[in-house]
C-alpha atoms as a PDB file:
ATOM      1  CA  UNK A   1      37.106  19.511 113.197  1.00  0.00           C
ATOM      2  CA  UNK A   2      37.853  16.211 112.012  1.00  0.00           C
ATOM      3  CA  UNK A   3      39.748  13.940 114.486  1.00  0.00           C
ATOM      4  CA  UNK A   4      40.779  10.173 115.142  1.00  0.00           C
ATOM      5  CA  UNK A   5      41.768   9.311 118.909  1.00  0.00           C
ATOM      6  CA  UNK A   6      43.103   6.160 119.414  1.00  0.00           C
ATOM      7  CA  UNK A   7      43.609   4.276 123.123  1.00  0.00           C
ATOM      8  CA  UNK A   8      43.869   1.324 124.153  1.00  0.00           C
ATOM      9  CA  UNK A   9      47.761   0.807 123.510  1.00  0.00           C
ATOM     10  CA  UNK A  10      49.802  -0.606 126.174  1.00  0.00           C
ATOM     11  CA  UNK A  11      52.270  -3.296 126.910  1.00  0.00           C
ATOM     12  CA  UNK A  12      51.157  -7.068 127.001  1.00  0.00           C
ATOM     13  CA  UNK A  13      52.934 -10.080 127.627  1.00  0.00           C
ATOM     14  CA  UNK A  14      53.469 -12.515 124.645  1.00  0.00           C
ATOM     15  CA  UNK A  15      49.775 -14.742 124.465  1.00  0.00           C
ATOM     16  CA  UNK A  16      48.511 -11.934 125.923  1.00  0.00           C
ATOM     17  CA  UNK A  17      45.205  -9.104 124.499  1.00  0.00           C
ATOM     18  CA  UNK A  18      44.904  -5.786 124.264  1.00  0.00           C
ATOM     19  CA  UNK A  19      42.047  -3.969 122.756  1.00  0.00           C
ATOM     20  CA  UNK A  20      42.307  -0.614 120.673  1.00  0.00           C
ATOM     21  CA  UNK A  21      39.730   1.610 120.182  1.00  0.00           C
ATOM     22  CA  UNK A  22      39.571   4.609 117.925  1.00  0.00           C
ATOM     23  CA  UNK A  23      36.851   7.334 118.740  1.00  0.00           C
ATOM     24  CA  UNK A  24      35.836   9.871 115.487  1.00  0.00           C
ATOM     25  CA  UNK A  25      34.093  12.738 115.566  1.00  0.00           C
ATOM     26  CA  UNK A  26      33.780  15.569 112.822  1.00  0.00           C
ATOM     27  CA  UNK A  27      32.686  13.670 109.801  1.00  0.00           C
ATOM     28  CA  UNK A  28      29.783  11.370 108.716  1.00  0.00           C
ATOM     29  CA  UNK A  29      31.487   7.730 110.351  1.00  0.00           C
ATOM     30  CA  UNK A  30      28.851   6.007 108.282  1.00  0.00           C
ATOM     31  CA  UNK A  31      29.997   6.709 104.714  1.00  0.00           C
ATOM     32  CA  UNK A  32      33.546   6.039 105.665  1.00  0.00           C
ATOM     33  CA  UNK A  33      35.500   2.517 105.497  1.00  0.00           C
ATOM     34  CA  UNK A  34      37.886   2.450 108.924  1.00  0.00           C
ATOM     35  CA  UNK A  35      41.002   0.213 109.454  1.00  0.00           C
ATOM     36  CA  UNK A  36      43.875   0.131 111.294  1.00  0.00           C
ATOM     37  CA  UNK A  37      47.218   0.093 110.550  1.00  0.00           C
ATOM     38  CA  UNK A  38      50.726  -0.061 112.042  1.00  0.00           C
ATOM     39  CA  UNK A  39      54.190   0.336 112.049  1.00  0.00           C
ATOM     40  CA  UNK A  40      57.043  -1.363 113.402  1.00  0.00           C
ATOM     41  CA  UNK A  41      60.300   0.441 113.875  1.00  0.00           C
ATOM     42  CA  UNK A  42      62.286   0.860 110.673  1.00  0.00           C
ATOM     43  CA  UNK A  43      59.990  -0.551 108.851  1.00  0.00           C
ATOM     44  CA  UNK A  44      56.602   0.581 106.216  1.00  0.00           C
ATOM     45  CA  UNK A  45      53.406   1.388 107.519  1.00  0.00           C
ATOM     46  CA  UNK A  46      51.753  -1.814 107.167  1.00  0.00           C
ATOM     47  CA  UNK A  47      47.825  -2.732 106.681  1.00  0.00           C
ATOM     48  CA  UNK A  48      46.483  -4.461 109.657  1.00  0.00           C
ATOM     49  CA  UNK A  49      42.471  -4.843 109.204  1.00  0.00           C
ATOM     50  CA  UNK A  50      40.203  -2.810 108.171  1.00  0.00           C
ATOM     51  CA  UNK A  51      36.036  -2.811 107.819  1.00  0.00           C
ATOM     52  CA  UNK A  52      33.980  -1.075 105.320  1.00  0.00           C
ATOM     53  CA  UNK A  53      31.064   0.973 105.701  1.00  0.00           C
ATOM     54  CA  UNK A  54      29.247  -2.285 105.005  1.00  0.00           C
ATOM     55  CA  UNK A  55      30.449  -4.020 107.713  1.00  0.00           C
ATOM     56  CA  UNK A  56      32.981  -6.260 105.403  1.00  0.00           C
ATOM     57  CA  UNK A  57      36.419  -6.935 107.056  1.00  0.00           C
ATOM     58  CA  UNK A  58      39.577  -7.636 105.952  1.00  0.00           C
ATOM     59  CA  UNK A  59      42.786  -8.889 107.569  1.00  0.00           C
ATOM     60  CA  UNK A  60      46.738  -8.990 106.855  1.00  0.00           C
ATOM     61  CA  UNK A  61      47.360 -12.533 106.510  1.00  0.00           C
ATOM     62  CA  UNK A  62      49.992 -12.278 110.246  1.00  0.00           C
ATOM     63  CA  UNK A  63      46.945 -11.661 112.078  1.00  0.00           C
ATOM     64  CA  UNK A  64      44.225 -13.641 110.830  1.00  0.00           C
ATOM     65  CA  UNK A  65      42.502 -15.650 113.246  1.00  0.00           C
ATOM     66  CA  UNK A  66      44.298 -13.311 116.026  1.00  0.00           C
ATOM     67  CA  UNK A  67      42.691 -10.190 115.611  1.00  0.00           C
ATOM     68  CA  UNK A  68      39.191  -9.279 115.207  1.00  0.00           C
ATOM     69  CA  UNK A  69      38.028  -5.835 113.894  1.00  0.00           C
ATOM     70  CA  UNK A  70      34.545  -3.681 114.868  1.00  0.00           C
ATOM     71  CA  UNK A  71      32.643  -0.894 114.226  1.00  0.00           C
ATOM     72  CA  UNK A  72      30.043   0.980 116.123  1.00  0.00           C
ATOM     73  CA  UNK A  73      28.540   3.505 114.074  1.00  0.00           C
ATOM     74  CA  UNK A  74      25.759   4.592 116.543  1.00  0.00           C
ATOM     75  CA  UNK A  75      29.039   5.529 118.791  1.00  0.00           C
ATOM     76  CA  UNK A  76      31.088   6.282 116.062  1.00  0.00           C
ATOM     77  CA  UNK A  77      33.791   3.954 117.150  1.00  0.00           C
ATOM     78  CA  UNK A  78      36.068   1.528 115.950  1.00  0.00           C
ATOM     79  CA  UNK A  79      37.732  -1.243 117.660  1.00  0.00           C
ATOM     80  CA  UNK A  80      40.863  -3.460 117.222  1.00  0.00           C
ATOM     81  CA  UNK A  81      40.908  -6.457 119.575  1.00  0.00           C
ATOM     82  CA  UNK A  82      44.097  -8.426 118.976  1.00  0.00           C
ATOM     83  CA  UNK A  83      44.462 -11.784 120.968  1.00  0.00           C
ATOM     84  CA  UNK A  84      47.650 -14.243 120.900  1.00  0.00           C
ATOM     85  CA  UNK A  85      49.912 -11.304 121.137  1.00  0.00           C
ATOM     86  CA  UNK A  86      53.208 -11.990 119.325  1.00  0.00           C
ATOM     87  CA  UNK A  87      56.437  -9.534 119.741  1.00  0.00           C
ATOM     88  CA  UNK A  88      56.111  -9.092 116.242  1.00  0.00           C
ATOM     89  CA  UNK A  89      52.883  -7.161 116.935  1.00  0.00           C
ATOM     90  CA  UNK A  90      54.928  -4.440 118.671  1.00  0.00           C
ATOM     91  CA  UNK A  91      54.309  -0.836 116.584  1.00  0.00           C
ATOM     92  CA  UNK A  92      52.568   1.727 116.630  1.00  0.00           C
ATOM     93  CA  UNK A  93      48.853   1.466 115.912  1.00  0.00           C
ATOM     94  CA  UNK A  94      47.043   3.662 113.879  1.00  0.00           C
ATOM     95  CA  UNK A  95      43.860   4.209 112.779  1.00  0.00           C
ATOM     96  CA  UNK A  96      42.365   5.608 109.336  1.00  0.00           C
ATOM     97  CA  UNK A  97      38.876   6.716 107.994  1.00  0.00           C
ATOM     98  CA  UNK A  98      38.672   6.556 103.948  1.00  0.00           C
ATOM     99  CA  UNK A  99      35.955   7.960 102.241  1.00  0.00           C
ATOM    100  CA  UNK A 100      33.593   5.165 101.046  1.00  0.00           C
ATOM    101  CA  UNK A 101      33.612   6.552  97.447  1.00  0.00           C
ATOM    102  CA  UNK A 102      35.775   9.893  97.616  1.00  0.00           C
ATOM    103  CA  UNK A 103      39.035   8.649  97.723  1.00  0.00           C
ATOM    104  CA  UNK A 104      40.502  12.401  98.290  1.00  0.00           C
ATOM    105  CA  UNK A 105      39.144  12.515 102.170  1.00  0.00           C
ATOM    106  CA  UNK A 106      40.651  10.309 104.525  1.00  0.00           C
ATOM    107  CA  UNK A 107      42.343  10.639 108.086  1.00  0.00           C
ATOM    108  CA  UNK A 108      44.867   9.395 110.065  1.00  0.00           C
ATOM    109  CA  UNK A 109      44.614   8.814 113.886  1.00  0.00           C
ATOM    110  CA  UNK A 110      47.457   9.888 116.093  1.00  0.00           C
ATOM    111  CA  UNK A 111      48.506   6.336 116.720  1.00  0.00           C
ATOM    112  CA  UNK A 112      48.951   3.955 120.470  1.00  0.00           C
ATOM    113  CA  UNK A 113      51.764   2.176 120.671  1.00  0.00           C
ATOM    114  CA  UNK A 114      51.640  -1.389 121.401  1.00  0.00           C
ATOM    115  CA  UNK A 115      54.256  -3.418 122.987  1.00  0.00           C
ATOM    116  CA  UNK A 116      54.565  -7.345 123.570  1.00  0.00           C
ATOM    117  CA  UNK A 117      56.988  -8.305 125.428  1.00  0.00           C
ATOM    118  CA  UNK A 118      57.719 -11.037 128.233  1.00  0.00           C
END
């Protein structure tokens, strides 16, 4: 059985960190790309960063510089560690596995939520 579980979530303080993590089990981690994503009340589900199976990262331009993304594939793990917090960062957090060449199997974490606020 295929699953995603993210923690880390929490509330921080604006300037503050937090670190997500997103444990996988039930599928080959290797052969998949893994990002995380989020989304802010009222609004689209929004890239955040993601890292192929490659290692290559990429970023949403709001949190370059801020937020680093990792992957562990001996522990099958992927991290999100976001620094400067800004209120603006406040959604919910979810991570996704794609398929590095099957675009037809992917999964969606349950989502953390993440709250910055002073």
């Amino acid at each position: 059985q295929v699953q995603l579980v993210e923690s880390g979530g929490g509330l921080a303080q604006p300037g503050g960190s937090l670190r997500l993590s997103c444990a996988a089990s039930g599928f080959t981690f290797s052969l998949y790309h893994m990002g995380w994503y989020r989304q802010a009340p009222g609004k689209s589900r929004e890239l955040v960063a993601t890292i192929s199976s490659g290692y290559s990262t990429n970023y949403a331009d709001s949190v370059k510089g801020r937020f680093t993304i990792s992957r562990d594939n001996a522990k099958n793990i992927v991290d999100l560690q976001m620094n400067s917090l800004e209120p603006e960062d406040t959604a919910v957090y979810y991570c996704k596995a794609d398929h590095s060449w099957d675009d037809r199997r992917y999964y969606w974490g349950q989502g953390t939520q993440v709250t910055v606020s002073s």
